[in-house]
N, C-alpha and C. Protein backbone atom coordinates (compact mmCIF):
# COMPACT_ATOMS: atom_id res chain seq x y z
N UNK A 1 85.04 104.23 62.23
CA UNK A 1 85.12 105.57 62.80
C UNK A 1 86.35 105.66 63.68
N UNK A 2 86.90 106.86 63.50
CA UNK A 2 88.43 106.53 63.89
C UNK A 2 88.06 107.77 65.22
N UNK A 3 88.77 107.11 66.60
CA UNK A 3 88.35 107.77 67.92
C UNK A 3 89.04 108.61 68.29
N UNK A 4 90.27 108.53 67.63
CA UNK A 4 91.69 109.28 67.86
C UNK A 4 92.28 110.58 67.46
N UNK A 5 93.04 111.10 68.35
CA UNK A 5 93.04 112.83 67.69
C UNK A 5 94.55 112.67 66.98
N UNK A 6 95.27 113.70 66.52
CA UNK A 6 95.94 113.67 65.83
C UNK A 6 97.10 112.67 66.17
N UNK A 7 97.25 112.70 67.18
CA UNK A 7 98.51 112.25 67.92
C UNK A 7 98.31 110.55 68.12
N UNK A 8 97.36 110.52 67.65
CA UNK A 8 96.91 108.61 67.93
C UNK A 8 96.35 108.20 69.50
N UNK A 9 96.38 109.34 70.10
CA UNK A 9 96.10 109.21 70.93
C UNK A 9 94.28 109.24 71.44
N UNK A 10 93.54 108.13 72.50
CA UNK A 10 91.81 108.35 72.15
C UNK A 10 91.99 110.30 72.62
N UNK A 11 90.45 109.92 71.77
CA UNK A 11 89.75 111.54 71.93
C UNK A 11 89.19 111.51 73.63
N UNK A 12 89.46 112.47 74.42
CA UNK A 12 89.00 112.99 75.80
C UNK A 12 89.79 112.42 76.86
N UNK A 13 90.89 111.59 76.45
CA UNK A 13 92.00 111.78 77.63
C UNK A 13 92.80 112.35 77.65
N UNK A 14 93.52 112.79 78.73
CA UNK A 14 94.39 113.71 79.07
C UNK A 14 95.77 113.59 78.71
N UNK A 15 96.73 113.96 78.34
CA UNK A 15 98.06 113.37 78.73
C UNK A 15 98.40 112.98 79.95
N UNK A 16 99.26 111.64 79.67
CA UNK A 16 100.04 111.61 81.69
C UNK A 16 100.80 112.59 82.59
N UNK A 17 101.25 113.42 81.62
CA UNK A 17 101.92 114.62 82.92
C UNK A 17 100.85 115.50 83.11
N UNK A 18 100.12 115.74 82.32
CA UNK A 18 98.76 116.44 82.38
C UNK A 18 97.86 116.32 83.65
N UNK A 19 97.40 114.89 83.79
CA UNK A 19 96.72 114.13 84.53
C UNK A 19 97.13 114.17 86.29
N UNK A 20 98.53 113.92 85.87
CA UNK A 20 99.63 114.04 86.75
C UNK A 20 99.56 115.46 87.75
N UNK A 21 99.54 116.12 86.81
CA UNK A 21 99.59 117.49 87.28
C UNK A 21 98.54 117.89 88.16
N UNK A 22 97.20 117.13 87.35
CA UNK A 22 95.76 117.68 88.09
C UNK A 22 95.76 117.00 89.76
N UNK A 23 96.54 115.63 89.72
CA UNK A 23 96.40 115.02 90.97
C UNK A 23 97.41 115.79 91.75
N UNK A 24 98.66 116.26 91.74
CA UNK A 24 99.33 116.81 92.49
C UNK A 24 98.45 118.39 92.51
N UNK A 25 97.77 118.70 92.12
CA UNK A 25 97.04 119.83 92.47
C UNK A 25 95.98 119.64 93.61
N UNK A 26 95.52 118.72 93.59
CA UNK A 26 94.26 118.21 94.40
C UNK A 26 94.87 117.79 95.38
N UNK A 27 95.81 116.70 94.97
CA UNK A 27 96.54 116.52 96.67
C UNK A 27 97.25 117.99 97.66
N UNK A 28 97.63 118.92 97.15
CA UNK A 28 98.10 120.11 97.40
C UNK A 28 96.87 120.63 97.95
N UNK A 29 95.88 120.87 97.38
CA UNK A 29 94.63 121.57 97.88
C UNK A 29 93.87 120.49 99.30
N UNK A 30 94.51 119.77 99.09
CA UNK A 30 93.91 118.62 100.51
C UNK A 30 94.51 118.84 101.16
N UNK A 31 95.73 118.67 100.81
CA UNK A 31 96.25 118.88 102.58
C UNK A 31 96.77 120.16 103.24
N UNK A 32 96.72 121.03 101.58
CA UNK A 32 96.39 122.28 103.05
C UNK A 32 94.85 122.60 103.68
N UNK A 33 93.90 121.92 103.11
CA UNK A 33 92.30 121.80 103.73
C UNK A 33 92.57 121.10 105.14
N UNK A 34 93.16 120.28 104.73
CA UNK A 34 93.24 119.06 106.46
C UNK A 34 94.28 120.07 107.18
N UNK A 35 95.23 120.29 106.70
CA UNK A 35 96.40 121.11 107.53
C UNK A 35 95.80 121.89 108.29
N UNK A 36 94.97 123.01 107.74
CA UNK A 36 94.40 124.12 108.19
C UNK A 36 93.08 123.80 109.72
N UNK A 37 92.80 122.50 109.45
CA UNK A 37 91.80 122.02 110.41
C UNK A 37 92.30 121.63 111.10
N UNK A 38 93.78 120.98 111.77
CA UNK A 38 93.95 120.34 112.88
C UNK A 38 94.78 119.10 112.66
N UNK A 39 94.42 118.84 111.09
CA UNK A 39 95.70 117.30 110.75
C UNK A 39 96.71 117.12 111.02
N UNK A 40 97.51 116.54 111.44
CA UNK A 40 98.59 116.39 111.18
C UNK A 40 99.02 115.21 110.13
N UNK A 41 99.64 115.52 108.78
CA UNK A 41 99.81 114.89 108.24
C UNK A 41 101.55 114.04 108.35
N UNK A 42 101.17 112.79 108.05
CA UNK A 42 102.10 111.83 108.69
C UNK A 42 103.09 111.54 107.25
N UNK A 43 102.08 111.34 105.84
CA UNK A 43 102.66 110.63 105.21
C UNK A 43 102.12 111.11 104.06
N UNK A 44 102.78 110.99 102.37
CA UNK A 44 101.90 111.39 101.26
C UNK A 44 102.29 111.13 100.38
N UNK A 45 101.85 110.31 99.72
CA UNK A 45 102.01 108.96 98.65
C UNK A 45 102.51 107.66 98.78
N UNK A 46 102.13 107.27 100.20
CA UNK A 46 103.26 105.82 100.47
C UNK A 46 102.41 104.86 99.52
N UNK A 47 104.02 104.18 99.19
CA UNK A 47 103.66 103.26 98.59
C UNK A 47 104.41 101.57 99.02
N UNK A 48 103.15 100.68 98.27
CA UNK A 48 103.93 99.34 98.67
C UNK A 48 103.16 98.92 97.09
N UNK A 49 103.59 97.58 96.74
CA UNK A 49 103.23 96.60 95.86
C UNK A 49 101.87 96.43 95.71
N UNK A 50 100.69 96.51 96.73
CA UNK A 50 99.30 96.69 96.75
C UNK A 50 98.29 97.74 96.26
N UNK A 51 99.49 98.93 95.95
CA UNK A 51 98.67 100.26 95.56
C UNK A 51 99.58 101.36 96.71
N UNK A 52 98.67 102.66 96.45
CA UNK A 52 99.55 103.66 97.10
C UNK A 52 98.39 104.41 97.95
N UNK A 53 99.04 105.18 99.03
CA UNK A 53 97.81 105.64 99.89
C UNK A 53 98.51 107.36 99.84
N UNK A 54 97.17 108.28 99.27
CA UNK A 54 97.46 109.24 98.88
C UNK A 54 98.05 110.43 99.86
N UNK A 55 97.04 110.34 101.23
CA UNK A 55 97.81 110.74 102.20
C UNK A 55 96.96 109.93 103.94
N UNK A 56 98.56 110.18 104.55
CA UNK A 56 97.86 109.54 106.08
C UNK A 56 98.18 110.55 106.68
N UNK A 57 97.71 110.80 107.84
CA UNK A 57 97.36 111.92 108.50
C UNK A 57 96.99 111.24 109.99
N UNK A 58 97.12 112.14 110.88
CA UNK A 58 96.31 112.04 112.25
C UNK A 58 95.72 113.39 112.95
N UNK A 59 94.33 112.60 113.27
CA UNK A 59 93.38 114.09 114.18
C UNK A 59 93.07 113.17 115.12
N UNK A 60 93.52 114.21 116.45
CA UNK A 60 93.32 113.35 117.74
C UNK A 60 93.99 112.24 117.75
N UNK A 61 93.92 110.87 118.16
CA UNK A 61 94.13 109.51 118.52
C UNK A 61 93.60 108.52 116.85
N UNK A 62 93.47 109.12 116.16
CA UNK A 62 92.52 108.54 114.99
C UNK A 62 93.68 108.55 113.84
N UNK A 63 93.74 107.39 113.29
CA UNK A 63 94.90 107.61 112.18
C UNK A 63 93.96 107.29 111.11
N UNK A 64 94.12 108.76 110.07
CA UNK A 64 93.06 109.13 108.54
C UNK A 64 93.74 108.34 107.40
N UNK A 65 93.67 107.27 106.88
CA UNK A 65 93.78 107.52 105.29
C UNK A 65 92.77 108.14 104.72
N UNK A 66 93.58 108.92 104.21
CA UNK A 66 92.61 109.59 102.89
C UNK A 66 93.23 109.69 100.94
N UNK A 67 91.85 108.87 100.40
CA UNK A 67 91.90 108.97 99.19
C UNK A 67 91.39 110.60 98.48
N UNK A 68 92.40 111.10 97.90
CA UNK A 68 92.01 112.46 97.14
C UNK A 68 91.76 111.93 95.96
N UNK A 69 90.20 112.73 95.11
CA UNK A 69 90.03 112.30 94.14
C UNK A 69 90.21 113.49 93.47
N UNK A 70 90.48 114.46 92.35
CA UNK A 70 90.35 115.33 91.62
C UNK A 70 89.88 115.28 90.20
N UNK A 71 89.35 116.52 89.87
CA UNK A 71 88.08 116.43 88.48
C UNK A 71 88.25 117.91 88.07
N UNK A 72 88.40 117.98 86.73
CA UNK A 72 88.03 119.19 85.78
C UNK A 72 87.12 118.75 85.76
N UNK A 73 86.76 120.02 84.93
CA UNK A 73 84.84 120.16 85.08
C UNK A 73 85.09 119.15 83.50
N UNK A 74 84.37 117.97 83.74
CA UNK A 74 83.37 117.47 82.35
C UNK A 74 82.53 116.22 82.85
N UNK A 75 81.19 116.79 81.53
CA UNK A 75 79.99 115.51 81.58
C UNK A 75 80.83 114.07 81.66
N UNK A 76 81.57 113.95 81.08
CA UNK A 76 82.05 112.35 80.94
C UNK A 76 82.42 111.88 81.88
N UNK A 77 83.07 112.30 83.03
CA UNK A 77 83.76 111.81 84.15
C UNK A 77 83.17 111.57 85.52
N UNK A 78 82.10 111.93 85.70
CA UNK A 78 81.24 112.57 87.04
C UNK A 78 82.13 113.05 88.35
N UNK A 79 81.68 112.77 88.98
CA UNK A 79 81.83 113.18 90.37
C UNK A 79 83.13 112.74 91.13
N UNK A 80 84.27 113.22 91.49
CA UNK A 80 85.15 113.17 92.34
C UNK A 80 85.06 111.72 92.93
N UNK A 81 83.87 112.08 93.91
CA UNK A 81 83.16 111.14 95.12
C UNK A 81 82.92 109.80 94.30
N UNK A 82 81.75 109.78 93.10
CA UNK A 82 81.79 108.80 92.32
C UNK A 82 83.06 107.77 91.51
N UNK A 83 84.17 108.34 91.53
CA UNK A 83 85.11 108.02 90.90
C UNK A 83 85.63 106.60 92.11
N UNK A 84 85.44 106.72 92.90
CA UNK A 84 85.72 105.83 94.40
C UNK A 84 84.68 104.33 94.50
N UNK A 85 85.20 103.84 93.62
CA UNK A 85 83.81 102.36 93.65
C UNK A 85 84.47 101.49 94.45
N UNK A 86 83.93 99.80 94.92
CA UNK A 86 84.16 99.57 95.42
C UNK A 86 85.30 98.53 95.22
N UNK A 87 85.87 98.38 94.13
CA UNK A 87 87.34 97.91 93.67
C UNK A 87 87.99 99.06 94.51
N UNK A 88 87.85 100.21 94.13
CA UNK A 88 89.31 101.26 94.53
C UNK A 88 89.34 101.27 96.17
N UNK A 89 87.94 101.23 96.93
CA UNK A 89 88.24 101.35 98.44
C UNK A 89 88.74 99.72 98.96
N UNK A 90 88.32 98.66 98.50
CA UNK A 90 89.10 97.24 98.71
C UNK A 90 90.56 97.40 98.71
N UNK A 91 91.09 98.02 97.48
CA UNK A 91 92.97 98.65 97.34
C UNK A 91 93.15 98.95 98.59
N UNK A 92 92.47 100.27 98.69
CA UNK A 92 92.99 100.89 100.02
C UNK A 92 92.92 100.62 101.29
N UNK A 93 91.75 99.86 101.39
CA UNK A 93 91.77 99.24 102.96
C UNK A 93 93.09 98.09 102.29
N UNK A 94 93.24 97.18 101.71
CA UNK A 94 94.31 96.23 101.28
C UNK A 94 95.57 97.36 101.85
N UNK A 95 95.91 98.16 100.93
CA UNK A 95 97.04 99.08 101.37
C UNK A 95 97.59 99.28 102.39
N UNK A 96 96.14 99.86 102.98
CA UNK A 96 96.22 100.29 104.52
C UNK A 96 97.01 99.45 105.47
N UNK A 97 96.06 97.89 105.60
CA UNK A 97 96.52 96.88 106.39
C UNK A 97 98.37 96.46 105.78
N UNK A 98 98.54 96.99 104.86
CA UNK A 98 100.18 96.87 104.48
C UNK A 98 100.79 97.65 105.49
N UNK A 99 100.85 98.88 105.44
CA UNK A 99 100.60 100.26 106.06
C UNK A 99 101.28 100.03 107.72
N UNK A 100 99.83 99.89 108.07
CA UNK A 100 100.02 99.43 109.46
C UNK A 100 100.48 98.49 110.13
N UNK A 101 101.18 97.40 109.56
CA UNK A 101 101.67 96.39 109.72
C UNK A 101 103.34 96.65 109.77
N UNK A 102 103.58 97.18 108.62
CA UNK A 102 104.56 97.65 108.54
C UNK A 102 105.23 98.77 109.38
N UNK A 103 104.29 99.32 109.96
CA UNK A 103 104.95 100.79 111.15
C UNK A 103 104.38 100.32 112.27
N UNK A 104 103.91 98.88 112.46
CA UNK A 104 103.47 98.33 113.88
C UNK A 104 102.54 99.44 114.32
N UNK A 105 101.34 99.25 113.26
CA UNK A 105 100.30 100.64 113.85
C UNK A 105 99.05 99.56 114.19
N UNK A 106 98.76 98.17 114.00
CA UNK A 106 97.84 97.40 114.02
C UNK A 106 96.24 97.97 114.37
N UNK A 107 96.78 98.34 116.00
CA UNK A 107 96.00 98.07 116.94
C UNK A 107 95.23 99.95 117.08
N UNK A 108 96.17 100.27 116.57
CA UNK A 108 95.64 102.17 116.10
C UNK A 108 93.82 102.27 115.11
N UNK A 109 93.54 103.25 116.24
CA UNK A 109 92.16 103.61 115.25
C UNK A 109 92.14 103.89 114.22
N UNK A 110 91.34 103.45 113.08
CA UNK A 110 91.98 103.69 111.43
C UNK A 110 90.34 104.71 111.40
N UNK A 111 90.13 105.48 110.18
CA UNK A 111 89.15 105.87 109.55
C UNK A 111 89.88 106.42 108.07
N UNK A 112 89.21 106.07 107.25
CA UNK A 112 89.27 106.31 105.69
C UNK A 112 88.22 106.93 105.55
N UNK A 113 88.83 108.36 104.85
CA UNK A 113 88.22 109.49 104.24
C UNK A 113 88.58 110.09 103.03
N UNK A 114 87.63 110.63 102.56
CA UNK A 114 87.67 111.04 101.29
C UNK A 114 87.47 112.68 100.85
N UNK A 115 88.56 113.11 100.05
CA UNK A 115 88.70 114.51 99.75
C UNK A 115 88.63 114.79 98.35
N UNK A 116 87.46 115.49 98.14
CA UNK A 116 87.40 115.60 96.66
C UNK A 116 87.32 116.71 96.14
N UNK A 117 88.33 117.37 95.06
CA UNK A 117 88.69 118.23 94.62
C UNK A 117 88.14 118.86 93.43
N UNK A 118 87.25 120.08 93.41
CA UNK A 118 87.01 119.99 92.16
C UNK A 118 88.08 121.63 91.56
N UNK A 119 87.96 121.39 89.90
CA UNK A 119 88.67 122.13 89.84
C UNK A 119 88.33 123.23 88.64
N UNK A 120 88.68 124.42 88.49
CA UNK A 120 87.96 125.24 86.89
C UNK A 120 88.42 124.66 85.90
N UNK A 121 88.05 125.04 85.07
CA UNK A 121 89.11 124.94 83.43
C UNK A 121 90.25 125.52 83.60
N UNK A 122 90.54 126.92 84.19
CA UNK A 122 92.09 127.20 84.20
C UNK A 122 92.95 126.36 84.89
N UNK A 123 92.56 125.05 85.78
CA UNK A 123 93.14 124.62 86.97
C UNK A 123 93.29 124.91 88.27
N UNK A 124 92.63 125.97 88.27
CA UNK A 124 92.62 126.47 90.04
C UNK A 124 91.42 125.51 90.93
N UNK A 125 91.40 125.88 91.62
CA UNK A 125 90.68 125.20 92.85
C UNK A 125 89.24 125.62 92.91
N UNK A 126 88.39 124.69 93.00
CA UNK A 126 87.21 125.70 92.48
C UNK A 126 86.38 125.03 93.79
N UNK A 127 86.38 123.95 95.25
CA UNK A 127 86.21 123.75 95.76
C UNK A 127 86.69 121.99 96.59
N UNK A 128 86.96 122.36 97.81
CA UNK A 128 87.44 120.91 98.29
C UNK A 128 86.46 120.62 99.52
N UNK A 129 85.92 119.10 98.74
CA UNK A 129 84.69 118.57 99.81
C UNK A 129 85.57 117.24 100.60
N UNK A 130 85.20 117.47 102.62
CA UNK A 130 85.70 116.64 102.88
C UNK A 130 84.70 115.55 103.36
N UNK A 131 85.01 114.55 103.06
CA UNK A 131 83.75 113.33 103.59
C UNK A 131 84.46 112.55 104.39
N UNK A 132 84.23 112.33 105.69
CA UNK A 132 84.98 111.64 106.81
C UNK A 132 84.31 110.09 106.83
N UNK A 133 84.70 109.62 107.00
CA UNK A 133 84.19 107.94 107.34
C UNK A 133 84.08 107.51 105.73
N UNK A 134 84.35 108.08 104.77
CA UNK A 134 83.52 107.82 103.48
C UNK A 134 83.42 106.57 103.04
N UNK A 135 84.11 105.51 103.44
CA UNK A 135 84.22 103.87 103.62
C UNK A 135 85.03 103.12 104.31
């Protein structure tokens, strides 16, 4: 049974600029959610050799990483929130401690949070949930 659509490509993934697109949408819809509350966002997409941290931010004395997850609507994929197991938050605390080491932030209050984007079929914004402490 052949899984593939015309293009050889499997059946129910996206293209990469496609995909691409949906995450720069979600990250866009995050941080004007955090913007609008009080964030100040510091940073957005740093990257090192360990992985990349989607955005850092500060509220109050508290320095946020936050992982944005984004989702078109389908059965196959679940939940934004679900998409975050505990391989992907190990990365990011890993990241993080890159992070802060590197901008001599050590000794700074960290909290990792999570912003999850959902989105219609046309691509618009169809709601952004924020979960603070989320690991």
């Amino acid at each position: 049974m052949n899984r593939n659509d015309a293009e050889g490509k499997p059946r129910g993934t996206q293209r990469p600029d496609s995909r691409k697109g949906t995450g720069r949408t979600g990250e866009e819809a995050a941080t004007a959610y955090l913007t609008e509350r009080g964030f100040v966002l510091r940073e957005r997409n740093w990257r090192c050799r360990s992985g990349e941290l989607d955005l850092i931010a500060e509220e109050a004395d508290c320095l946020v990483i936050v992982e944005v997850r984004t989702r078109k609507p389908s059965p196959r994929f679940g939940t934004p929130q679900e998409s975050v197991d505990a391989r992907k938050q190990l990365q990011v605390r890993r990241t993080a401690e890159v992070y802060l080491y590197q901008t001599r932030q050590q000794d700074r209050q960290v909290r990792f949070d999570l912003v999850a984007v959902r989105l219609n079929t046309d691509g618009s914004v169809q709601s952004v949930d924020h979960l603070r402490h989320a690991f």
